[in-house]
PDB file of N, CA and C in Angstrom:
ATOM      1  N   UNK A   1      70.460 100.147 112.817  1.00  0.00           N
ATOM      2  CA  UNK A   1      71.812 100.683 112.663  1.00  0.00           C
ATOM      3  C   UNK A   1      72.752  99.557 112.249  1.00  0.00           C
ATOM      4  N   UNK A   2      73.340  99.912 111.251  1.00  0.00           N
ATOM      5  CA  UNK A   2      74.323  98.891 110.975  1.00  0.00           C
ATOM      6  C   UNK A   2      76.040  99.083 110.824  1.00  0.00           C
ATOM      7  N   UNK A   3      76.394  98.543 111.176  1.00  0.00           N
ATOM      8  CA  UNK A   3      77.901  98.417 111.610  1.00  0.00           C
ATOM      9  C   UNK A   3      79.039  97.918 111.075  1.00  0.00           C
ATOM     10  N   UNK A   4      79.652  98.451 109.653  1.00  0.00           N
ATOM     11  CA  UNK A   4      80.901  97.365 108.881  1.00  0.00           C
ATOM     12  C   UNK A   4      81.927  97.220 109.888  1.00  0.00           C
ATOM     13  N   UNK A   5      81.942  95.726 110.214  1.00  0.00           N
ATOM     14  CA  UNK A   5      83.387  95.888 110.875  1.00  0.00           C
ATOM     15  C   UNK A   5      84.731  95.819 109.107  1.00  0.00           C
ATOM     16  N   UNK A   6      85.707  96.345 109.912  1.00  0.00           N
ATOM     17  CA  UNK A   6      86.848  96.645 108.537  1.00  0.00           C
ATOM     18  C   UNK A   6      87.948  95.851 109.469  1.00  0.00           C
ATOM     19  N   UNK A   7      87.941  94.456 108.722  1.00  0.00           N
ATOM     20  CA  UNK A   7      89.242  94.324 109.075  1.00  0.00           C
ATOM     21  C   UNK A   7      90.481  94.502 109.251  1.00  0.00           C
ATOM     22  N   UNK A   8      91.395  94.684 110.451  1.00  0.00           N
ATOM     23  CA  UNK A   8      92.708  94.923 110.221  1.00  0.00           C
ATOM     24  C   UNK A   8      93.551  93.879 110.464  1.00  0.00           C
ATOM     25  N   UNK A   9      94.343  94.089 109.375  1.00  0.00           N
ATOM     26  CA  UNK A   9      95.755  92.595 109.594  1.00  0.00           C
ATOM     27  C   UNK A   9      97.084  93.581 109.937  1.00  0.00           C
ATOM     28  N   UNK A  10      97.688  93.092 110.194  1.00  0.00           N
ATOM     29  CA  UNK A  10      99.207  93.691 110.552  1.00  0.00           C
ATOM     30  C   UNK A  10      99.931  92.687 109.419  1.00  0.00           C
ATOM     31  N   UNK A  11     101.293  93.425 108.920  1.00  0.00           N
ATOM     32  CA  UNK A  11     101.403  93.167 107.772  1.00  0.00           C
ATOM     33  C   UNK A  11     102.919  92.003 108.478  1.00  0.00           C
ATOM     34  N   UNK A  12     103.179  91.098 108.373  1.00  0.00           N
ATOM     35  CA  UNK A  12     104.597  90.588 108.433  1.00  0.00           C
ATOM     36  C   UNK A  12     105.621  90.894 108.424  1.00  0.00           C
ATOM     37  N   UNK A  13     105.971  92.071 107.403  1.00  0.00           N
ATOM     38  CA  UNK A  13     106.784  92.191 107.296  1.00  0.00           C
ATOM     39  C   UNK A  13     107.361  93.783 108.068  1.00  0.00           C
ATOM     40  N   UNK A  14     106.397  94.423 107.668  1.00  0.00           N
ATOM     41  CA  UNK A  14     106.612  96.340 108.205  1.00  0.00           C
ATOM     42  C   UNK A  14     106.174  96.256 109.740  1.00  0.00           C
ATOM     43  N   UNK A  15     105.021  95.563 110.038  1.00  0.00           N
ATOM     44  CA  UNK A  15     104.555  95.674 111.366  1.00  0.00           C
ATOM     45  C   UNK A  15     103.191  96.764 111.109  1.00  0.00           C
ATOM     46  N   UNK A  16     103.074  97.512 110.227  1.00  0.00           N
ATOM     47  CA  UNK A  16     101.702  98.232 110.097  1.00  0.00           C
ATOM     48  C   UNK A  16     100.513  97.537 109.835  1.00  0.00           C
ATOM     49  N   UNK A  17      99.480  98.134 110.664  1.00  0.00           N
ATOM     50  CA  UNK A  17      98.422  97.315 110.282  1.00  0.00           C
ATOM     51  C   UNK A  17      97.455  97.861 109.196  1.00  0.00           C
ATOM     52  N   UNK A  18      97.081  97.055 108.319  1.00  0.00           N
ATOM     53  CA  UNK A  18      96.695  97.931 107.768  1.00  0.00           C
ATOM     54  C   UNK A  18      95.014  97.020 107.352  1.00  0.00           C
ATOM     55  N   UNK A  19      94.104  98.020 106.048  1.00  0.00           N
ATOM     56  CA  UNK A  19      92.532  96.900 105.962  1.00  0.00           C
ATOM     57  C   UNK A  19      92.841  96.491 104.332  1.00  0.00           C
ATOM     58  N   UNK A  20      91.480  95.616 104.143  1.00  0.00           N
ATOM     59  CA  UNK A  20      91.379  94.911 103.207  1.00  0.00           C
ATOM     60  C   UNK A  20      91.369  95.846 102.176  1.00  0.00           C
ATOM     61  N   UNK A  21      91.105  97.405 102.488  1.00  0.00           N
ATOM     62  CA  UNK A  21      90.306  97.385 101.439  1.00  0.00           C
ATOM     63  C   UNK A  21      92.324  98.708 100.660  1.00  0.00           C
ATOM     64  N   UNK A  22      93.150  98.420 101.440  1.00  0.00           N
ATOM     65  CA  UNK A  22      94.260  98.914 101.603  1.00  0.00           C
ATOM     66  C   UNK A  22      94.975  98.413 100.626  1.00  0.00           C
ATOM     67  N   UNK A  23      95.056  97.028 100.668  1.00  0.00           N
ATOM     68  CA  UNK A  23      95.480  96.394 100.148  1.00  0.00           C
ATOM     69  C   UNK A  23      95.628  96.242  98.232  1.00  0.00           C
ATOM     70  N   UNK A  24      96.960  96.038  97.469  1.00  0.00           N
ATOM     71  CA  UNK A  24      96.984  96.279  96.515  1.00  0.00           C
ATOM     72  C   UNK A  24      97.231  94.664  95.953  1.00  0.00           C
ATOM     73  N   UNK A  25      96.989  93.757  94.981  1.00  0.00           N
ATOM     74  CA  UNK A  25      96.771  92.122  95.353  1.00  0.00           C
ATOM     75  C   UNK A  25      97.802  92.035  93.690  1.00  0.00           C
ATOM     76  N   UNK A  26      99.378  91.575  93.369  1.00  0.00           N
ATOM     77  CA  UNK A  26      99.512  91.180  92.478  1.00  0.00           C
ATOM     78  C   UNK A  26      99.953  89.890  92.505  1.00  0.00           C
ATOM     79  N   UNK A  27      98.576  88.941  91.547  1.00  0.00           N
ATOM     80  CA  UNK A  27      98.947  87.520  91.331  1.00  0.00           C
ATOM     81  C   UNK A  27      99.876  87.256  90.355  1.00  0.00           C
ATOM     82  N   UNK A  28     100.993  86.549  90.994  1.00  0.00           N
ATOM     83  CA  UNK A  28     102.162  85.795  90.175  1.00  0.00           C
ATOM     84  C   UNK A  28     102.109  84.109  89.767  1.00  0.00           C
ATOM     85  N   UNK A  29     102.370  83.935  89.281  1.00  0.00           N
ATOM     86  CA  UNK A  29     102.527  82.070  88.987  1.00  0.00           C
ATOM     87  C   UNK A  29     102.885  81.551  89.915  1.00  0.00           C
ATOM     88  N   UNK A  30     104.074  81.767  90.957  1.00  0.00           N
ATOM     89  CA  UNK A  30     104.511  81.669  91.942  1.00  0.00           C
ATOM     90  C   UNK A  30     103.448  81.422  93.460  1.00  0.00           C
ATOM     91  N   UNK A  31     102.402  82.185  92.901  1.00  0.00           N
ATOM     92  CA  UNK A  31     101.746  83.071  94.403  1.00  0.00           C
ATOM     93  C   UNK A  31     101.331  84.287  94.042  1.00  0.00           C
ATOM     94  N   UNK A  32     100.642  84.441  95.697  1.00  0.00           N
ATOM     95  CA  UNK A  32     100.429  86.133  95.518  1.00  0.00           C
ATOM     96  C   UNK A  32     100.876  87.057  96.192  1.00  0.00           C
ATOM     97  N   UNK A  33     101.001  88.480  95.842  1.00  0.00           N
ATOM     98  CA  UNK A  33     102.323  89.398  96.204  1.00  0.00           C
ATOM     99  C   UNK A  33     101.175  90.188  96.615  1.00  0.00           C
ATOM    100  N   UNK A  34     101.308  90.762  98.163  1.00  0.00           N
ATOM    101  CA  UNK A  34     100.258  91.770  98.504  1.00  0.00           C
ATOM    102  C   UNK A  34     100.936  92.788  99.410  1.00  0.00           C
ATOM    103  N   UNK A  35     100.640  94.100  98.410  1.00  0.00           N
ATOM    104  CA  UNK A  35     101.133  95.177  99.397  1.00  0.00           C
ATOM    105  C   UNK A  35     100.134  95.575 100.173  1.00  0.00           C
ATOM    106  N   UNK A  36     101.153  95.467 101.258  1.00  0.00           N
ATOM    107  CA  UNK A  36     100.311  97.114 102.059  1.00  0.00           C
ATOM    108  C   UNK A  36     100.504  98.308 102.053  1.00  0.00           C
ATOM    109  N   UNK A  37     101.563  98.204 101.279  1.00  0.00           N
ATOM    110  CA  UNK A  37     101.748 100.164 101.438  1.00  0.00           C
ATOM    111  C   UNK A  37     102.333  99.854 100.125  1.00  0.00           C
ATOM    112  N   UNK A  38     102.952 101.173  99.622  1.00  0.00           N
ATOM    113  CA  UNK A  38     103.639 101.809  98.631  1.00  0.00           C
ATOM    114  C   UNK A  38     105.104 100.776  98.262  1.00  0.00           C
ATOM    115  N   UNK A  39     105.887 100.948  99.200  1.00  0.00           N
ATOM    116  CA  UNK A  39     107.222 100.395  99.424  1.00  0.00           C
ATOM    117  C   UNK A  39     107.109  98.508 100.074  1.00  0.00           C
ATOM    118  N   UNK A  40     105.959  98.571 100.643  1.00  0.00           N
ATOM    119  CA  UNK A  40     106.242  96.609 101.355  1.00  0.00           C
ATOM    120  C   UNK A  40     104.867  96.190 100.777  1.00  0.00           C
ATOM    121  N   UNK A  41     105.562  94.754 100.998  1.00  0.00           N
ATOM    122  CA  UNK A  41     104.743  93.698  99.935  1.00  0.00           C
ATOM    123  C   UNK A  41     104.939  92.457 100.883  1.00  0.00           C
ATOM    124  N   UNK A  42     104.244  91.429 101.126  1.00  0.00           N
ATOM    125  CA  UNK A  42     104.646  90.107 101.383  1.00  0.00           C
ATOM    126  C   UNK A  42     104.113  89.348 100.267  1.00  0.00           C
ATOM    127  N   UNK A  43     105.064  88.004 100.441  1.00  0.00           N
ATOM    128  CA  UNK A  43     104.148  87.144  99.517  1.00  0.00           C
ATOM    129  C   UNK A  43     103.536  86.075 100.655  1.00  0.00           C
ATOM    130  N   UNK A  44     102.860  85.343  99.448  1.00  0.00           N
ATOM    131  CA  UNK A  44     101.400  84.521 100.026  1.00  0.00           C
ATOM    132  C   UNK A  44     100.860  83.652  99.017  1.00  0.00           C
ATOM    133  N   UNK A  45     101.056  82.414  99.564  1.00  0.00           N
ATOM    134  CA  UNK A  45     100.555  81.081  98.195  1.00  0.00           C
ATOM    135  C   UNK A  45      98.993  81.454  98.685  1.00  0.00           C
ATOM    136  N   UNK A  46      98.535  81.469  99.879  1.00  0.00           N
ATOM    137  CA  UNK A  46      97.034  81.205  99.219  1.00  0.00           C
ATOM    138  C   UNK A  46      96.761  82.223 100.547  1.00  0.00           C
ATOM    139  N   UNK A  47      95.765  83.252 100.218  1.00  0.00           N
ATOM    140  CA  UNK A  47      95.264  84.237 100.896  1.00  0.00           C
ATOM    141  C   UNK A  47      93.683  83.908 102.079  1.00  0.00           C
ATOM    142  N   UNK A  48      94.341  83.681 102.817  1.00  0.00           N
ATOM    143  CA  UNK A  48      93.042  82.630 103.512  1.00  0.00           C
ATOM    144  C   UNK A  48      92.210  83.808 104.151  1.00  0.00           C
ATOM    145  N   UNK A  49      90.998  83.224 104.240  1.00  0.00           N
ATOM    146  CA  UNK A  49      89.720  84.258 104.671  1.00  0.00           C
ATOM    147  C   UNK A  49      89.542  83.853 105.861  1.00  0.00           C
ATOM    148  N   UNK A  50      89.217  84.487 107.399  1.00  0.00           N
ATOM    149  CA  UNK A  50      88.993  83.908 108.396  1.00  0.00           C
ATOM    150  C   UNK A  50      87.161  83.087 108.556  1.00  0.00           C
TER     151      UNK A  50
END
């Protein structure tokens, strides 16, 4: 039997938690802009993996 764990992060800014696979990823020159939902976004120079 095998078991995906699905990570959840809580987002900074909204407080929802949400998973990876949720996530919508737009890279800017700046950084990267990652929503979690529709309406919120944080940004993020470098998207670290645990």
């Amino acid at each position: 039997m095998t078991t995906t764990i699905e990570e959840t992060k809580t987002c900074p800014v909204c407080k929802k938690s949400f998973t990876r696979k949720q996530l919508r990823i737009s890279i800017q020159q700046w950084g990267i802009r990652i929503y979690c939902s529709r309406k919120c976004y944080f940004k993020t120079s470098v998207w670290k993996k645990p």
